[in-house]
Protein backbone atom coordinates (compact mmCIF):
# COMPACT_ATOMS: atom_id res chain seq x y z
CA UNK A 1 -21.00 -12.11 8.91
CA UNK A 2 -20.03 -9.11 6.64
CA UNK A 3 -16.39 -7.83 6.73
CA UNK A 4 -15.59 -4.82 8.54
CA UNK A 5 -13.33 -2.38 7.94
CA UNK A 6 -11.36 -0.34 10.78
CA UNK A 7 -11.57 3.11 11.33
CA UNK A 8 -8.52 3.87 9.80
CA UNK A 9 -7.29 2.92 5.91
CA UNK A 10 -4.17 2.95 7.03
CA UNK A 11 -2.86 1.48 10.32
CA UNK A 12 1.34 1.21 11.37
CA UNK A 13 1.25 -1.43 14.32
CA UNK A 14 5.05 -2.64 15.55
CA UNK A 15 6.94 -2.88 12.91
CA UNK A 16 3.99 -3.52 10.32
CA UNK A 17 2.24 -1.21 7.69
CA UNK A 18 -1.55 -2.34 7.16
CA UNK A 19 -3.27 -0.68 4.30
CA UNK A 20 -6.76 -1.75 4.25
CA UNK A 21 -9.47 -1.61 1.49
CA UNK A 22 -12.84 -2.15 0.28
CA UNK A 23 -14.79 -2.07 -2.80
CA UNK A 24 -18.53 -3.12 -4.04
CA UNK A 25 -19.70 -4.50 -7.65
CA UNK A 26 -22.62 -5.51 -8.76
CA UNK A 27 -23.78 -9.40 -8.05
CA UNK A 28 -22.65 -10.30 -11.58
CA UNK A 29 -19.05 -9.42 -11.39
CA UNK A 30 -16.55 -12.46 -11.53
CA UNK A 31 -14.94 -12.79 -8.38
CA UNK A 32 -11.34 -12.91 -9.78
CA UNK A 33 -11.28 -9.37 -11.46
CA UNK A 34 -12.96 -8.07 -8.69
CA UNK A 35 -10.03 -9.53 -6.50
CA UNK A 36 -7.44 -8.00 -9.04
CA UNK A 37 -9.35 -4.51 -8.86
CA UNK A 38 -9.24 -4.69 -5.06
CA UNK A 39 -5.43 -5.67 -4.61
CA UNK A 40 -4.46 -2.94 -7.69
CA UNK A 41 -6.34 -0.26 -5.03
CA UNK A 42 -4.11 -1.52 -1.72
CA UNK A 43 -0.63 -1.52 -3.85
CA UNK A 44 -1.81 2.03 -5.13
CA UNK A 45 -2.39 3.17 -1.59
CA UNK A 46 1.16 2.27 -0.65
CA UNK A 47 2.89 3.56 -3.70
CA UNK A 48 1.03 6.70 -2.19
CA UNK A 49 2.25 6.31 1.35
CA UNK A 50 5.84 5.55 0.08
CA UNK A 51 5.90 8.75 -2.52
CA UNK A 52 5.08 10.50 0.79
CA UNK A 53 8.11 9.39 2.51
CA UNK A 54 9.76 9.66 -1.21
CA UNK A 55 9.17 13.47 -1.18
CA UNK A 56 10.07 14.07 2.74
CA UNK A 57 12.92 12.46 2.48
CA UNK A 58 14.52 13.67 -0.68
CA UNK A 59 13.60 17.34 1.61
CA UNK A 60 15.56 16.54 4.09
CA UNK A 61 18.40 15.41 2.11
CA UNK A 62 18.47 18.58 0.14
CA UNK A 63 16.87 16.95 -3.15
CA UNK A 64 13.58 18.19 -4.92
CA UNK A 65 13.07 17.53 -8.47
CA UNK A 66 10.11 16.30 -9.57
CA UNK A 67 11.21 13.78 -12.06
CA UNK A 68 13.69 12.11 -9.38
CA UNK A 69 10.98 11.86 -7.05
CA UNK A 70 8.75 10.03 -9.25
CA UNK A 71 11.62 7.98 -10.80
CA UNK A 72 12.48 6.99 -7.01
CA UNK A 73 9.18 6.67 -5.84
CA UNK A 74 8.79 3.80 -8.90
CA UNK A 75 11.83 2.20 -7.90
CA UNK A 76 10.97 1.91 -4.08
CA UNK A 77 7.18 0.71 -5.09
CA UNK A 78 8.17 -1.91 -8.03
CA UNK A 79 8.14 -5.05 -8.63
CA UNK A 80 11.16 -6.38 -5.52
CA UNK A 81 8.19 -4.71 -2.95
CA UNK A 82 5.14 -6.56 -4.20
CA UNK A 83 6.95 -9.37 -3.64
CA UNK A 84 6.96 -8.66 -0.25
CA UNK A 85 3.81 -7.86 0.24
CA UNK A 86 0.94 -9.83 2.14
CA UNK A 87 -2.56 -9.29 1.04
CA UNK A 88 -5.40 -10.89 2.38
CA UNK A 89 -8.80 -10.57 1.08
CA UNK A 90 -12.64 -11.52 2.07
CA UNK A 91 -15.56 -11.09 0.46
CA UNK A 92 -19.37 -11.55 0.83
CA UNK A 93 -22.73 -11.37 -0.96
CA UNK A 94 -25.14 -8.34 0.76
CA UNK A 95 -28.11 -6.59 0.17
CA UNK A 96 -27.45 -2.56 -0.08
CA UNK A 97 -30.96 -1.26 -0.37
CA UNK A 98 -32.70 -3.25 -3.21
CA UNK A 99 -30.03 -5.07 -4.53
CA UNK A 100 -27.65 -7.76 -4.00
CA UNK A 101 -23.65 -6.52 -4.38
CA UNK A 102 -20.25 -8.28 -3.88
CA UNK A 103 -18.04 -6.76 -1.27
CA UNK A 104 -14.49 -7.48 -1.17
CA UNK A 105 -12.40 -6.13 1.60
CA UNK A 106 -8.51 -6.35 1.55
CA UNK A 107 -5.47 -5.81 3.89
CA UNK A 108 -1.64 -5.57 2.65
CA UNK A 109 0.80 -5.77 4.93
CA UNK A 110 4.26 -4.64 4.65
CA UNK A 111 7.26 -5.24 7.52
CA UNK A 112 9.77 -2.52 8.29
CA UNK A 113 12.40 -5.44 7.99
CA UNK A 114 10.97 -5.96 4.65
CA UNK A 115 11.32 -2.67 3.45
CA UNK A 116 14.66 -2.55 4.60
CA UNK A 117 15.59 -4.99 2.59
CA UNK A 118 14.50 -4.02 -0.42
CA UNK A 119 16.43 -0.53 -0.01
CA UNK A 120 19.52 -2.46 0.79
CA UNK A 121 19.29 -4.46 -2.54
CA UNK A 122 18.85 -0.99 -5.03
CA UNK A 123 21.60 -0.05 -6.51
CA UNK A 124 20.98 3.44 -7.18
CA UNK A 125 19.76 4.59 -4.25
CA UNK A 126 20.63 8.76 -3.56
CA UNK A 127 18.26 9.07 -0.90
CA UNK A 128 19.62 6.81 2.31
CA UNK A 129 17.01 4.21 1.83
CA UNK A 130 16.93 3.96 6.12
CA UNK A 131 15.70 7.56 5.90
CA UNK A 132 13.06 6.89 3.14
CA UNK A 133 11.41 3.67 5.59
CA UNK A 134 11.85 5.81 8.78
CA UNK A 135 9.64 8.33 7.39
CA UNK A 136 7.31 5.72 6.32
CA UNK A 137 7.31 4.08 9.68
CA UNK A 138 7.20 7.37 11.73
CA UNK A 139 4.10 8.05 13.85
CA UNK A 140 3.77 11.58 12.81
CA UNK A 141 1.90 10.10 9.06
């Protein structure tokens, strides 16, 4: 049975972010590249949700520069998040017209409790980090 995807990329459920994902390559392609290219495209999709939250945040609290928010944004999204990150991936042989591709689909998950966590352990953190997550959490994205 082929993988598929939900209506919505992006999907906050409880306390849980789900960024989901899918990509095609030809029937050649080695399976572990193709896995790297497909996890690289779910942790970009959350750095974008989380410069999102970045940006309204820093609004709120009366900060805009451009540099800050990307140097913040980089700091929220590195390397302390991916660790606590959950992706899962499938993947499947199909024909799409005449020919015979790989599909991959992926889903990262990220907990609120998580992301709490990680705000609490930066050290330079202008922005309340609570504010940063309850913008990323809120229903209104």
């Amino acid at each position: 049975k082929n993988p598929v995807l939900p209506a919505a990329t992006t999907q906050k459920v409880d306390d849980e972010l789900i960024i989901w994902g899918a990509l095609e390559f030809p029937i050649t392609a080695r399976l572990q590249p193709a896995q790297a290219a497909l996890d690289a495209l779910l942790r970009s999709e959350l750095t974008k949700l989380i410069r999102v939250s970045v940006v309204d945040a820093m609004k709120e609290y009366s900060h805009s520069n451009g540099q800050e928010i990307e140097r913040f944004t980089q700091e929220v999204s590195g390397a302390k998040l991916r660790s606590e990150t959950v992706i899962e991936r499938a993947w499947t042989k199909k024909m799409l017209g005449e020919r015979k591709i790989l599909y991959l689909v992926g889903r990262l998950t990220l907990s609120k409790k998580a992301l709490n966590q990680v705000m609490l352990s930066m050290t330079k953190n202008e922005v309340p980090g609570q504010l940063i997550v309850e913008h990323l959490f809120s229903d209104s994205k």
